[in-house]
C-alpha atoms as a PDB file:
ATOM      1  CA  UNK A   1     -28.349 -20.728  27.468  1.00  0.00           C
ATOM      2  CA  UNK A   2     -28.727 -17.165  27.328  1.00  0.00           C
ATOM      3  CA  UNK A   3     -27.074 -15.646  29.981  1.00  0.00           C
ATOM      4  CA  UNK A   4     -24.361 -17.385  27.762  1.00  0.00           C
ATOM      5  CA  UNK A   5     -25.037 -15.499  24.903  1.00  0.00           C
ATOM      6  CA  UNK A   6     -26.118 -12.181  26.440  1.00  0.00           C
ATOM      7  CA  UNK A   7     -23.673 -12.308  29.174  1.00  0.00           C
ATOM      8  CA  UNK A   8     -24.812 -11.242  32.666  1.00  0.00           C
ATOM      9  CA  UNK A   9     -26.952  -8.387  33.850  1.00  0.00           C
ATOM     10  CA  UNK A  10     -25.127  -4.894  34.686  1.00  0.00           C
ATOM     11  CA  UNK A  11     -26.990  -2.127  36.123  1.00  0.00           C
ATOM     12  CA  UNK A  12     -26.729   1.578  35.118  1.00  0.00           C
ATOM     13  CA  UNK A  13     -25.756   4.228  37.771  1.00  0.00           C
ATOM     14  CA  UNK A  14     -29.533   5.314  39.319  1.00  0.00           C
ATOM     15  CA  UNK A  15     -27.923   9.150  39.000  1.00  0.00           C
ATOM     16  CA  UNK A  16     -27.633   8.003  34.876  1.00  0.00           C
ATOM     17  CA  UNK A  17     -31.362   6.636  35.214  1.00  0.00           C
ATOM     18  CA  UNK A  18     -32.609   9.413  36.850  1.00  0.00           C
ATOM     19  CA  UNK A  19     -31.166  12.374  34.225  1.00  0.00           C
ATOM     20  CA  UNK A  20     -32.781  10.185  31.275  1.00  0.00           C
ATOM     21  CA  UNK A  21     -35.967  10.083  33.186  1.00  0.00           C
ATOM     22  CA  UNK A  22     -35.439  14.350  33.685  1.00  0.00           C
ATOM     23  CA  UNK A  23     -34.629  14.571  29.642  1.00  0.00           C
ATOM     24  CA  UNK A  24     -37.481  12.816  28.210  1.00  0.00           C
ATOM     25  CA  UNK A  25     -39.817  14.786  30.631  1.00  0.00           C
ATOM     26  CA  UNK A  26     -37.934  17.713  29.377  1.00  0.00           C
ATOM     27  CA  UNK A  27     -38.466  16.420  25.746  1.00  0.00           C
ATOM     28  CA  UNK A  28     -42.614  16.650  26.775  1.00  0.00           C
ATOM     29  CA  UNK A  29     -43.042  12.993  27.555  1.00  0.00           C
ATOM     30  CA  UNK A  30     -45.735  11.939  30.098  1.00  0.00           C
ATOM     31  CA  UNK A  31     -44.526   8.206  30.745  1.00  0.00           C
ATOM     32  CA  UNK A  32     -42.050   6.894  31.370  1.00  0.00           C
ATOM     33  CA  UNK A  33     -40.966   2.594  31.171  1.00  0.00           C
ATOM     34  CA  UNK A  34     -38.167   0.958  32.794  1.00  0.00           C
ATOM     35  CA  UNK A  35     -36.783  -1.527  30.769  1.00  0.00           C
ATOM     36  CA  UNK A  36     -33.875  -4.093  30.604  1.00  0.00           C
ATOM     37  CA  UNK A  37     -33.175  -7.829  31.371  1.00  0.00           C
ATOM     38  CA  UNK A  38     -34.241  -8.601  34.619  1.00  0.00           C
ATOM     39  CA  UNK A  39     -34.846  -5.114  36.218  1.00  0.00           C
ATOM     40  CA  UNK A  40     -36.228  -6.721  39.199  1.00  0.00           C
ATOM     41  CA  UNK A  41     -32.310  -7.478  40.285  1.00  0.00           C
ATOM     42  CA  UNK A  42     -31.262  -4.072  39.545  1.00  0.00           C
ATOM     43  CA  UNK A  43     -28.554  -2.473  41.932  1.00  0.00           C
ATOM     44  CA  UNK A  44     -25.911  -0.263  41.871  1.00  0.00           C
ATOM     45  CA  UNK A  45     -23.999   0.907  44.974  1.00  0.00           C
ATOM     46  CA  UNK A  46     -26.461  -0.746  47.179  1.00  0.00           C
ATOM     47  CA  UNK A  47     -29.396   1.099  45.386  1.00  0.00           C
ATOM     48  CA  UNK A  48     -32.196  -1.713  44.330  1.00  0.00           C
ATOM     49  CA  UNK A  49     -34.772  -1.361  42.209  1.00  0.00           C
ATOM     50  CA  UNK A  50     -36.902   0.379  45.354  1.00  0.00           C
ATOM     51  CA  UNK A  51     -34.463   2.783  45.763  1.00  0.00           C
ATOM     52  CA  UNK A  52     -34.510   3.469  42.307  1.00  0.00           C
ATOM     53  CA  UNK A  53     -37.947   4.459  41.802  1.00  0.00           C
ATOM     54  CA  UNK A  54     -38.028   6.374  45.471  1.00  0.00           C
ATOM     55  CA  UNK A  55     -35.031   8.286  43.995  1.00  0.00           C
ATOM     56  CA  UNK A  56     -36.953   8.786  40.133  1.00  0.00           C
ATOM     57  CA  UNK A  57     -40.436   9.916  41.819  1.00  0.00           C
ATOM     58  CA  UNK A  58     -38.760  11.969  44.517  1.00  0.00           C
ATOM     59  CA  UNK A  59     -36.376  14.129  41.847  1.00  0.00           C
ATOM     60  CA  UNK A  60     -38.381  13.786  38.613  1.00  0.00           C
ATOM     61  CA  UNK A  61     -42.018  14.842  37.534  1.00  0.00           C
ATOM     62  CA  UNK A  62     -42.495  12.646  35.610  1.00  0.00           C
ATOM     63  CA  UNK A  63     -46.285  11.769  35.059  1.00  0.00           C
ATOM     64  CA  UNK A  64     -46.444   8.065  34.720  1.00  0.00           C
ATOM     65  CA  UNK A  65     -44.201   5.632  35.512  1.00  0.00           C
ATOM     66  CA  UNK A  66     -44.424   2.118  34.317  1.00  0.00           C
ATOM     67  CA  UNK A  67     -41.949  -0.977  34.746  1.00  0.00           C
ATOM     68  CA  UNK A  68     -41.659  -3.256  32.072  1.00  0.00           C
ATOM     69  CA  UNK A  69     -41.225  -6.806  33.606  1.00  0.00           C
ATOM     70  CA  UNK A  70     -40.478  -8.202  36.939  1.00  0.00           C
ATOM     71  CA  UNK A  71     -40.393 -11.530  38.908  1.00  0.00           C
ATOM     72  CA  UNK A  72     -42.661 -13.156  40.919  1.00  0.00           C
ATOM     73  CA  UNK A  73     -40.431 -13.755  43.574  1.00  0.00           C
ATOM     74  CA  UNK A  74     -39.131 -10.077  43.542  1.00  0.00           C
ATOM     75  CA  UNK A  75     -42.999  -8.679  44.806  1.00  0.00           C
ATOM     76  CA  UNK A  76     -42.615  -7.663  48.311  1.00  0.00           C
ATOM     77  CA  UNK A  77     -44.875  -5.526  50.763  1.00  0.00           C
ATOM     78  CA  UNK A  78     -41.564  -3.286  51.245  1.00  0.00           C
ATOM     79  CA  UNK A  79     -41.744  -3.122  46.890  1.00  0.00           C
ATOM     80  CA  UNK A  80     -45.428  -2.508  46.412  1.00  0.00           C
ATOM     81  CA  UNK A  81     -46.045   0.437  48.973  1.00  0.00           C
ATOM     82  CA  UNK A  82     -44.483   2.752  46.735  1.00  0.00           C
ATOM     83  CA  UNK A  83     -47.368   2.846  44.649  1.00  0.00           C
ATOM     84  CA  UNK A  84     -49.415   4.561  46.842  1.00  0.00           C
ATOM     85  CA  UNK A  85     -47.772   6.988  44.798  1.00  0.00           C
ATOM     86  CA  UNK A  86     -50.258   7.198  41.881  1.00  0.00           C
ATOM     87  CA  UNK A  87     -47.582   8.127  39.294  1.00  0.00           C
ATOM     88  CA  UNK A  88     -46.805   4.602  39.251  1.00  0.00           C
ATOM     89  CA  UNK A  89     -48.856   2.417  36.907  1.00  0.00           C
ATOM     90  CA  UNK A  90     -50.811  -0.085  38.415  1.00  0.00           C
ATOM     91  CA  UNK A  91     -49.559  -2.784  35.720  1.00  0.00           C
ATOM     92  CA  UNK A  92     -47.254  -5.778  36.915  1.00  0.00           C
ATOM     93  CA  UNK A  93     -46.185  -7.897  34.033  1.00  0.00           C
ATOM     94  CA  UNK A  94     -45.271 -11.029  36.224  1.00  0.00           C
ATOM     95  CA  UNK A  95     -43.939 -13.824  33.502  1.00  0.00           C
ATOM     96  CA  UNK A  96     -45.468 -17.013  34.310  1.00  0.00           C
ATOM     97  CA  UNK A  97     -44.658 -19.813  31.762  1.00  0.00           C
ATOM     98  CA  UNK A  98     -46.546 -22.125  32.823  1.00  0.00           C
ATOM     99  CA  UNK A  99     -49.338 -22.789  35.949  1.00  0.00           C
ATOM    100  CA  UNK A 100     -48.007 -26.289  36.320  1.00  0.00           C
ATOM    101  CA  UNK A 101     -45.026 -27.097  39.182  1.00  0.00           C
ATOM    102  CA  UNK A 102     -43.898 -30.114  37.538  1.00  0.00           C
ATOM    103  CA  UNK A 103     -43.313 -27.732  34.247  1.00  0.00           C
ATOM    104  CA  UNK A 104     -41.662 -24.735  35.885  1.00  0.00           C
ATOM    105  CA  UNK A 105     -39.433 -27.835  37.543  1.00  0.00           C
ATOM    106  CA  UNK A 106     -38.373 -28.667  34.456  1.00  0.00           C
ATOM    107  CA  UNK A 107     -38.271 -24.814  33.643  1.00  0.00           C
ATOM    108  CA  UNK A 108     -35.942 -24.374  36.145  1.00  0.00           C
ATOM    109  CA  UNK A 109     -37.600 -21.332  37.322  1.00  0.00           C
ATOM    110  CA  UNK A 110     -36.989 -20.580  40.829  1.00  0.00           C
ATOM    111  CA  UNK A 111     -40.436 -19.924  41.674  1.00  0.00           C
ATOM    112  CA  UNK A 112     -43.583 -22.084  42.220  1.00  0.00           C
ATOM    113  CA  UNK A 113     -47.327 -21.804  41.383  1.00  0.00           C
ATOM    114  CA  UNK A 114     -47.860 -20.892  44.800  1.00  0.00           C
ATOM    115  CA  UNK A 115     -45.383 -18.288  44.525  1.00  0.00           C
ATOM    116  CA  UNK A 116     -46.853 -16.259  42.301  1.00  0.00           C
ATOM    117  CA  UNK A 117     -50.147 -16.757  43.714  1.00  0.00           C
ATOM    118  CA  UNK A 118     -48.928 -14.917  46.730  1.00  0.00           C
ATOM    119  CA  UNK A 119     -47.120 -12.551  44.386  1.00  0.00           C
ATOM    120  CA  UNK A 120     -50.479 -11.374  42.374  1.00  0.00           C
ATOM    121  CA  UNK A 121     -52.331 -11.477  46.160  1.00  0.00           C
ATOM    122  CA  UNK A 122     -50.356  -9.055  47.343  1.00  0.00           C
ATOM    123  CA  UNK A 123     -50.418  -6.814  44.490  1.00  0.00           C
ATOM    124  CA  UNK A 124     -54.154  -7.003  44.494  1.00  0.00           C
ATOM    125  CA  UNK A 125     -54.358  -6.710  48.511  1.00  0.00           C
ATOM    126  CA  UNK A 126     -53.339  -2.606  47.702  1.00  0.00           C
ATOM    127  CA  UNK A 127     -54.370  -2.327  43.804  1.00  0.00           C
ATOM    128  CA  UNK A 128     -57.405  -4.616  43.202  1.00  0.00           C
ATOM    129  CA  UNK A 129     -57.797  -2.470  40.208  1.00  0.00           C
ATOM    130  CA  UNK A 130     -54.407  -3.044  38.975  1.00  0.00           C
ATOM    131  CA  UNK A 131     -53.591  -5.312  35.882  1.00  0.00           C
ATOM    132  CA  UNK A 132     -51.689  -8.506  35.710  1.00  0.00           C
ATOM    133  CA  UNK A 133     -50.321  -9.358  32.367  1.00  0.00           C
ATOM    134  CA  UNK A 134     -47.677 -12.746  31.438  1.00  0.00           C
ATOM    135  CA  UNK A 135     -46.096 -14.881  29.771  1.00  0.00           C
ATOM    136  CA  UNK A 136     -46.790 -18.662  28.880  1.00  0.00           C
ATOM    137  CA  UNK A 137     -45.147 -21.847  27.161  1.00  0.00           C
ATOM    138  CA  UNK A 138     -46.918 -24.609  25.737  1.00  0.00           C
ATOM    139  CA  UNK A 139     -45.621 -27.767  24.305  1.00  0.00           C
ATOM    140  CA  UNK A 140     -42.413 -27.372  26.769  1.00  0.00           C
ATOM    141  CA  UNK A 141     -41.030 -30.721  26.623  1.00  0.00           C
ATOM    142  CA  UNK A 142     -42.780 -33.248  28.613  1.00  0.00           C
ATOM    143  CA  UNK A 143     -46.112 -31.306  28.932  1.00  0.00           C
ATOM    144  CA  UNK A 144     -48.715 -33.748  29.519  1.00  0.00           C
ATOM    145  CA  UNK A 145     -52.296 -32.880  28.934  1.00  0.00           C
ATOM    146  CA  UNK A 146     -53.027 -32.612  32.769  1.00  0.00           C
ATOM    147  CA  UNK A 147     -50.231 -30.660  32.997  1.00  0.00           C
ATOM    148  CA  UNK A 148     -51.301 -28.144  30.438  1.00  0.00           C
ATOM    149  CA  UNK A 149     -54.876 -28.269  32.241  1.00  0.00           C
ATOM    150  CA  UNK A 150     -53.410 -27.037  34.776  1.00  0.00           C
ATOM    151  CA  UNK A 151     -51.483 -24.020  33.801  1.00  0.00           C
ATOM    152  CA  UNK A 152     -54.996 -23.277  31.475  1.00  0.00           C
ATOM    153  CA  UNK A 153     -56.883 -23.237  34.568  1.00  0.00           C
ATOM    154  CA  UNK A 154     -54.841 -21.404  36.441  1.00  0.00           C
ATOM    155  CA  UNK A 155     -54.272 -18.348  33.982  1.00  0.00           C
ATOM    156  CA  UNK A 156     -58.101 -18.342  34.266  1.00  0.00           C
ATOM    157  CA  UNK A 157     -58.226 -18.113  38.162  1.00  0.00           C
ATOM    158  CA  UNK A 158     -55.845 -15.250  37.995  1.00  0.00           C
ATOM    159  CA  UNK A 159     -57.695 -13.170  35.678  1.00  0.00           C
ATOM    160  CA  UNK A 160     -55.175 -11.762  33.242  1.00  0.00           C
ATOM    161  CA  UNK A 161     -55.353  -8.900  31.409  1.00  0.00           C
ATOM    162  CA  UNK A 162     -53.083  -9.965  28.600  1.00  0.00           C
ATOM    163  CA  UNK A 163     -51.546 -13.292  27.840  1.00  0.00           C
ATOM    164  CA  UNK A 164     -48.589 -13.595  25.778  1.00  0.00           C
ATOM    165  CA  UNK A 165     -48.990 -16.968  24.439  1.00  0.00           C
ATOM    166  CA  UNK A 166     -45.425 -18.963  22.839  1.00  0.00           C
ATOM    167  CA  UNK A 167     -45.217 -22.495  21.479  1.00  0.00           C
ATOM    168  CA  UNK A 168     -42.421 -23.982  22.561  1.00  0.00           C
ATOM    169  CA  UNK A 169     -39.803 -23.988  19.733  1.00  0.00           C
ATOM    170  CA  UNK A 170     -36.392 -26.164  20.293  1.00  0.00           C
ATOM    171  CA  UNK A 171     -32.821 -24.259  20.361  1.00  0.00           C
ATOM    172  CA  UNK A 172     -29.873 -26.272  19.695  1.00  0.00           C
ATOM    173  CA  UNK A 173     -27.185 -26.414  22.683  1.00  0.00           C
ATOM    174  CA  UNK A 174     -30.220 -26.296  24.992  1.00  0.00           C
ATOM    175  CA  UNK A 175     -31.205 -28.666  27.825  1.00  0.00           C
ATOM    176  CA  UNK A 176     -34.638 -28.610  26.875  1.00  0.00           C
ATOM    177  CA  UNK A 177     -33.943 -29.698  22.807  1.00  0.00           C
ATOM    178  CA  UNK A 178     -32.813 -32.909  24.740  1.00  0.00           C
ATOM    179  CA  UNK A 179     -35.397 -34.046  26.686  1.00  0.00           C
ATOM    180  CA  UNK A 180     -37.603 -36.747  25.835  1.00  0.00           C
ATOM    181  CA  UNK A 181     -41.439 -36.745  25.588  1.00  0.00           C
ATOM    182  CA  UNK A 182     -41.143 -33.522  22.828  1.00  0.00           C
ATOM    183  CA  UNK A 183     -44.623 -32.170  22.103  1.00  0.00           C
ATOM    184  CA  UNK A 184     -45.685 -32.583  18.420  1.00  0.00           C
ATOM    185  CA  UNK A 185     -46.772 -29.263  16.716  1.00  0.00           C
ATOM    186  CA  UNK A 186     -50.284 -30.637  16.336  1.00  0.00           C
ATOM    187  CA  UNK A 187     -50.642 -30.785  19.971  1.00  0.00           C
ATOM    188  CA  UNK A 188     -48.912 -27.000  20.492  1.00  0.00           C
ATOM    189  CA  UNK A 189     -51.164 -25.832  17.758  1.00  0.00           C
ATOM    190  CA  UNK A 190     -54.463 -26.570  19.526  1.00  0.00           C
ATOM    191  CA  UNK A 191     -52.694 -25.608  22.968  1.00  0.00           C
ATOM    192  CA  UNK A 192     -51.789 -22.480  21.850  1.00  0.00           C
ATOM    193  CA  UNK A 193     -54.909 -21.707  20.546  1.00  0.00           C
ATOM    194  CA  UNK A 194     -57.178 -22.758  23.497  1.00  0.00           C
ATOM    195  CA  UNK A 195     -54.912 -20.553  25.515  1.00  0.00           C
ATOM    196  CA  UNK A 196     -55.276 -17.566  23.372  1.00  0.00           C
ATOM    197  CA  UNK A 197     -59.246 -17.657  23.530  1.00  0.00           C
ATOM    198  CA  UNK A 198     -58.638 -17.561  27.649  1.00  0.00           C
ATOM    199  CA  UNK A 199     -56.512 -14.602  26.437  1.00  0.00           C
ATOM    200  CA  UNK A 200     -59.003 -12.700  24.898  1.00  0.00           C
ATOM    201  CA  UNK A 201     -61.939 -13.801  27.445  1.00  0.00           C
ATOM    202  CA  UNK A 202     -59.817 -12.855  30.107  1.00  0.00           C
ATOM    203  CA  UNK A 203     -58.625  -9.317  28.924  1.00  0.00           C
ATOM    204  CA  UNK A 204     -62.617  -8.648  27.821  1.00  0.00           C
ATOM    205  CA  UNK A 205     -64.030  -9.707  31.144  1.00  0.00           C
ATOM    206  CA  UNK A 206     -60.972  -7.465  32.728  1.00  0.00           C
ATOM    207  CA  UNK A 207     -62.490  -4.049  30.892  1.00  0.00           C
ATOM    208  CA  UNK A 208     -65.776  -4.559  31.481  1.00  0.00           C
ATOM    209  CA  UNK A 209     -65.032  -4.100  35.063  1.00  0.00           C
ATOM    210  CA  UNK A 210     -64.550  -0.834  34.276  1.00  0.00           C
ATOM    211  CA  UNK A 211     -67.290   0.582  31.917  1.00  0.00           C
ATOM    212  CA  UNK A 212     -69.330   3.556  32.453  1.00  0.00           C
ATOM    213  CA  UNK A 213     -65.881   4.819  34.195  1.00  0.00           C
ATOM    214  CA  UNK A 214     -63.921   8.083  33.783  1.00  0.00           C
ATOM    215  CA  UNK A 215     -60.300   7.556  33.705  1.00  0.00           C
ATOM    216  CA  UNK A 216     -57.374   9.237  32.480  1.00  0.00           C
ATOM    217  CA  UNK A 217     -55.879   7.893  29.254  1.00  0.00           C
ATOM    218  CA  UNK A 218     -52.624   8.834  27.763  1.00  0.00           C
ATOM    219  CA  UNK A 219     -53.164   9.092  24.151  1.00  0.00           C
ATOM    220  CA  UNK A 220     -50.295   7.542  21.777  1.00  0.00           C
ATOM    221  CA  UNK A 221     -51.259   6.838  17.951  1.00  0.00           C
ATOM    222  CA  UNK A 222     -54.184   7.311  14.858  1.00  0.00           C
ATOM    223  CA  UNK A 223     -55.158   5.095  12.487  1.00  0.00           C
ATOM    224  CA  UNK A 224     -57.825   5.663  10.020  1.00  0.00           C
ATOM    225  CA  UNK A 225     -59.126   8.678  12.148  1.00  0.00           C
ATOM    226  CA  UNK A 226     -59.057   6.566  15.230  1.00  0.00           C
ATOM    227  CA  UNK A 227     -57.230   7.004  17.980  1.00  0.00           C
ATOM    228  CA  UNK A 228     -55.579   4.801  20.439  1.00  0.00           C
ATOM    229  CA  UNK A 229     -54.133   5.040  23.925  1.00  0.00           C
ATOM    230  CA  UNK A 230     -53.748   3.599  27.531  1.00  0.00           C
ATOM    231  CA  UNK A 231     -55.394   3.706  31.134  1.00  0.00           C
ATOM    232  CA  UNK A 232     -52.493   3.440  33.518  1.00  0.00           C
ATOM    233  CA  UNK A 233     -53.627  -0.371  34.089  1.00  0.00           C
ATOM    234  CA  UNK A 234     -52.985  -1.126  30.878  1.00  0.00           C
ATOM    235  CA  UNK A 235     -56.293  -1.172  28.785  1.00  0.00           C
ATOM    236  CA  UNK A 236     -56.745  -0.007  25.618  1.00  0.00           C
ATOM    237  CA  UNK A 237     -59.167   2.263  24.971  1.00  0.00           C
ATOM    238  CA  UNK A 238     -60.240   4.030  21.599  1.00  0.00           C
ATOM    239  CA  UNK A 239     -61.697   7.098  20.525  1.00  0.00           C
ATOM    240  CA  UNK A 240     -62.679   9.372  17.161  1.00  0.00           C
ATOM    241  CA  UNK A 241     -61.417  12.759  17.312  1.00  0.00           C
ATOM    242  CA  UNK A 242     -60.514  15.184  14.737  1.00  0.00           C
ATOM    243  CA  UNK A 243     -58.200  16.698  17.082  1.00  0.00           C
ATOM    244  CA  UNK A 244     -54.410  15.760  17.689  1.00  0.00           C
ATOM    245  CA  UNK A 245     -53.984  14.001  20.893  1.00  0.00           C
ATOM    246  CA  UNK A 246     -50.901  12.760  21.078  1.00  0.00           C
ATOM    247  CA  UNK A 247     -49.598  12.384  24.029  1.00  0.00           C
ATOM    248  CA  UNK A 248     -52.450  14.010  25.269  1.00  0.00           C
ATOM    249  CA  UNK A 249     -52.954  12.700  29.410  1.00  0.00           C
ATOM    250  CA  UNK A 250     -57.318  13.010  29.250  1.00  0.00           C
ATOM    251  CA  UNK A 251     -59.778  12.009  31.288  1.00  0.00           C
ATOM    252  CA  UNK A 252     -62.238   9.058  28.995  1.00  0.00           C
ATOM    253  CA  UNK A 253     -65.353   7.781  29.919  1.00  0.00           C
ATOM    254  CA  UNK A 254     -65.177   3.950  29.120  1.00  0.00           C
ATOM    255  CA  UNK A 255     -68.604   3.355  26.874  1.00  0.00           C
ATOM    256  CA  UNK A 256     -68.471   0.099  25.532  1.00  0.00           C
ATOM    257  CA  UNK A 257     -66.265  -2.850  24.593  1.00  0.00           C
ATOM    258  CA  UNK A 258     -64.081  -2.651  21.055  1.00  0.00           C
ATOM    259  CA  UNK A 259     -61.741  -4.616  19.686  1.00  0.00           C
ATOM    260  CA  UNK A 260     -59.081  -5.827  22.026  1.00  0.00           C
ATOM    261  CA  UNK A 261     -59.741  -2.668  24.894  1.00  0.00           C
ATOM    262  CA  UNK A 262     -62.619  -0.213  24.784  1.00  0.00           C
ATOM    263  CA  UNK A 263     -64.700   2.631  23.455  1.00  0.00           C
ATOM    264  CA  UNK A 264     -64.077   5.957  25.266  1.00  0.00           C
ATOM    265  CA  UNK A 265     -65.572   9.521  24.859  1.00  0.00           C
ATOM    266  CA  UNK A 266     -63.151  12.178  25.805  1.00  0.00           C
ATOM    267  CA  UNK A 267     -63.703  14.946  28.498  1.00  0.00           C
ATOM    268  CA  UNK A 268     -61.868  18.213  27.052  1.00  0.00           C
ATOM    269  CA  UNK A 269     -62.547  19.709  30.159  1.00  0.00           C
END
């Protein structure tokens, strides 16, 4: 249903992309995300989304650039060689759904398990440092327990840094309101929250890889004389400071777990 509602993807002129990327580095900004519906399909005048970011690292300086969403089936070798340029952030939100077949069958998602498998294996194969975050439905319609097993156990093979966890809800007008076997919101409940504890295990055992390292974090927000910020591969890492560092690009030593990222000490140097 909605590319009925939203109508179907158009993509912006890469010169139109490429003079918003110049003005917010002219406005001081150090990153940069590409956003939309489906950016993985992007292309204008035979430009894809590869040309795209050839054509935004080789006439902007900008300082990071990260891309919001793509695809599984839309990682290729040809696609992930650009990030040998390190201006790229080595963070690949790959939506899943669900680590079962027969679900994503009923899905209709034009991928498989082993798909993405082979999508995340060749992301690691350049960047094993880099971070894979999703997406993921319980309760679709029809979800048996095994089948549930088996998207839990998968999202704990991968290893993913963050897991966006959704109960299935029913829209009206939808092929999926009208199948049979519904899941009761008992059985979402508990799915739901089993899933989010691999969620948090996940993103925990994900940091740790990388305590007692130095890397650079680009500062974004304070709260209650703490600040917050991001590695380029998407953990969180906070700090005290009694200096303003917003949107401050410094280099943290990563001390300890904290919340949902880490503790880092800053390097003013």
């Amino acid at each position: 249903i909605v590319p009925f509602v939203r109508g179907r993807e158009k993509s912006l002129p890469a010169e139109q992309i490429v003079a918003e990327v110049k003005q917010r580095v002219s406005d001081g900004c150090k990153e940069v995300v590409l956003t939309g519906t489906e950016i993985g399909s992007y292309c204008y005048d035979g430009i894809n989304l590869r040309g795209l970011l050839e054509q935004i690292l080789a006439e902007t300086t900008v300082v990071r650039l990260r891309l919001s969403s793509l695809q599984p089936q839309e990682i290729s070798p040809e696609l992930i060689e650009l990030w040998r340029d390190n201006r790229l952030c080595r963070h690949f939100h790959l939506s899943l759904q669900s680590g079962s077949d027969e679900v994503l069958s009923r899905m209709k998602r034009r991928y498989s398990v082993s798909d993405y498998q082979q999508a995340v294996s060749l992301i690691r194969s350049l960047m094993p440092e880099a971070a894979i975050t999703t997406d993921i439905i319980v309760g679709f319609p029809g979800e048996t327990d095994r089948e549930f097993e088996e998207s839990y156990e998968f999202c704990r093979q991968i290893g993913f840094v963050r897991i966006h966890v959704f109960s299935y809800s029913p829209r009206q007008e939808t092929q999926a309101a009208q199948m049979p076997n519904q899941v009761g919101d008992k059985v979402k409940r508990q799915r739901s929250e089993k899933m989010l504890a691999l969620a948090k295990e996940s993103a925990r055992n994900f940091s740790q890889r990388f305590l007692d390292k130095t890397m650079p974090v680009l500062w974004e927000k304070q709260t209650n004389g703490i600040w917050s910020g991001l590695t380029d591969n998407y953990i969180k890492v906070y700090t005290r400071s009694s200096e303003n560092l917003t949107n401050k690009l410094l280099p943290v030593r990563l001390v300890d777990i904290w919340k949902d990222g880490v503790w880092g000490e800053v390097d003013y140097v």
